[in-house]
Protein backbone atom coordinates (compact mmCIF):
# COMPACT_ATOMS: atom_id res chain seq x y z
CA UNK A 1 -12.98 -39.75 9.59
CA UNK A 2 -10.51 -37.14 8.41
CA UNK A 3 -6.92 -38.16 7.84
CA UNK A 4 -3.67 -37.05 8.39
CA UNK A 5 -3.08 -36.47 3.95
CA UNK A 6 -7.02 -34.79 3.84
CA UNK A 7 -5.41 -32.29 6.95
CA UNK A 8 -2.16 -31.45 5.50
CA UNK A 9 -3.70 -31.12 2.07
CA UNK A 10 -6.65 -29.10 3.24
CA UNK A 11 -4.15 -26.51 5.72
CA UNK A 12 -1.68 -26.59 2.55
CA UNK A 13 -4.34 -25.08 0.42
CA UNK A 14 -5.82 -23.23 3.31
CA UNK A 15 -2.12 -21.24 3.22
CA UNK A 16 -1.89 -21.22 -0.29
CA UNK A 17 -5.26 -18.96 -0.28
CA UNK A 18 -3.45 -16.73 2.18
CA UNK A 19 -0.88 -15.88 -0.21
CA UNK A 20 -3.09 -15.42 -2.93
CA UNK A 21 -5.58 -12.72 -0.75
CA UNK A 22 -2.69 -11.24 0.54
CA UNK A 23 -0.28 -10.68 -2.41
CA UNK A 24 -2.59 -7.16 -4.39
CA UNK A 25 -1.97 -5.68 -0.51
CA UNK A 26 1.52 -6.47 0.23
CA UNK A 27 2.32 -5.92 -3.01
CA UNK A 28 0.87 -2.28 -2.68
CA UNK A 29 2.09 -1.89 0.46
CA UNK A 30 6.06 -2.27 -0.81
CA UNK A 31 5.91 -0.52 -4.06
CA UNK A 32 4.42 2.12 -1.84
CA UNK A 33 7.46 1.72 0.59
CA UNK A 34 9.74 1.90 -1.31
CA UNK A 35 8.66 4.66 -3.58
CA UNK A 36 8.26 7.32 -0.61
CA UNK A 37 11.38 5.79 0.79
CA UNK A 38 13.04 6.85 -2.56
CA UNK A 39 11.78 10.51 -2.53
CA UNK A 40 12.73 10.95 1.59
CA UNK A 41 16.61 9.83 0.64
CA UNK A 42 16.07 12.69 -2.64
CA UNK A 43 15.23 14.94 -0.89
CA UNK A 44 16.41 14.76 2.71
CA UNK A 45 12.36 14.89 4.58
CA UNK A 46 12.27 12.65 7.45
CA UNK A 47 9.05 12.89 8.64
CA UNK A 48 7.29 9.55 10.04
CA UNK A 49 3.66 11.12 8.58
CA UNK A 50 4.78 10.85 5.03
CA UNK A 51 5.66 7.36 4.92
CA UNK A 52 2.53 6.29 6.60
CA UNK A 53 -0.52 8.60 5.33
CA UNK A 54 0.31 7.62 1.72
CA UNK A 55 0.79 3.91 2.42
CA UNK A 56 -2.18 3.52 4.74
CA UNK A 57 -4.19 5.29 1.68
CA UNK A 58 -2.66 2.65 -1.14
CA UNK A 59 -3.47 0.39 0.76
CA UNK A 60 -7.12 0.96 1.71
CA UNK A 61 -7.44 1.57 -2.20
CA UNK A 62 -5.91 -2.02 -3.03
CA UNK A 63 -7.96 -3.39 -0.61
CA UNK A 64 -11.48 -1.50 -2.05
CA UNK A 65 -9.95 -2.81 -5.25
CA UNK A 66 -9.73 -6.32 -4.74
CA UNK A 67 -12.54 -7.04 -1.92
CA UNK A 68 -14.25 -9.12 -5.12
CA UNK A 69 -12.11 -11.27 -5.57
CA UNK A 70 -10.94 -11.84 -2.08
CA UNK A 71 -14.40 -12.71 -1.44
CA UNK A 72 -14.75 -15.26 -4.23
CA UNK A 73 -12.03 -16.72 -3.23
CA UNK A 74 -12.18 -17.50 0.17
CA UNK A 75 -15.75 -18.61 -0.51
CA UNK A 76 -15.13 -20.68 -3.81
CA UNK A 77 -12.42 -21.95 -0.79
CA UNK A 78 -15.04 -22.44 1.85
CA UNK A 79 -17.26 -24.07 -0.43
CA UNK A 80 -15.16 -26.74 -2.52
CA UNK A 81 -12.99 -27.78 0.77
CA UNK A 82 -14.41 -27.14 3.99
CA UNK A 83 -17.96 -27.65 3.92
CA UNK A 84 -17.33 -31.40 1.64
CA UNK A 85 -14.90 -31.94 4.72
CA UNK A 86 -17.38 -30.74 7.60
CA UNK A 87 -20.54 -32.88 6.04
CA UNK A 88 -18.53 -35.96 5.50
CA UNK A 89 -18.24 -36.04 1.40
C-alpha cells in the first residue's frame, strides 16, 4: 500500500529530475536568447529567422550533447524509485 509521504516524496523527486534534464537545454536556449537578442539591438536587424534558426540549432546540439546523461538519469530514476514502488519493495 503506497502512502501519502512515499507519493509526495516519489512526485518531489520525480520534479526534481525534471529540472535536472531540463536545465543543459534551457540553459542553452537563454544564453542563446539573449546573445542574438544582443546583436539585433547592435545592430538594428529585426528579422524573426535570426532569432530562431540559431536557437533551434543550439539547442538540438545541447540536446545531442547531453542525451547520455538524460538517459541515465531518468533510468537510474526509473529503476531506484518506480519499479521498488510498482513491485511492492
Amino acid at each position: 500500500m503506497i502512502t501519502e509521504v512515499i507519493f509526495y516524496d516519489t512526485m518531489r523527486a520525480g520534479l526534481w529530475i525534471a529540472v535536472l534534464v531540463s536545465i543543459p537545454i534551457l540553459t542553452v536556449a537563454l544564453l542563446a536568447g539573449v546573445s542574438i537578442g544582443l546583436v539585433q539591438a547592435l545592430t538594428s536587424i529585426q528579422e524573426m529567422t535570426l532569432t530562431f534558426v540559431p536557437k533551434l540549432a543550439a539547442i538540438i546540439i545541447v540536446f545531442w550533447m547531453s542525451m547520455g546523461f538524460m538517459t541515465e538519469t531518468l533510468v537510474a530514476f526509473f529503476q531506484d524509485r518506480i519499479i521498488p514502488l510498482i513491485i511492492g519493495g
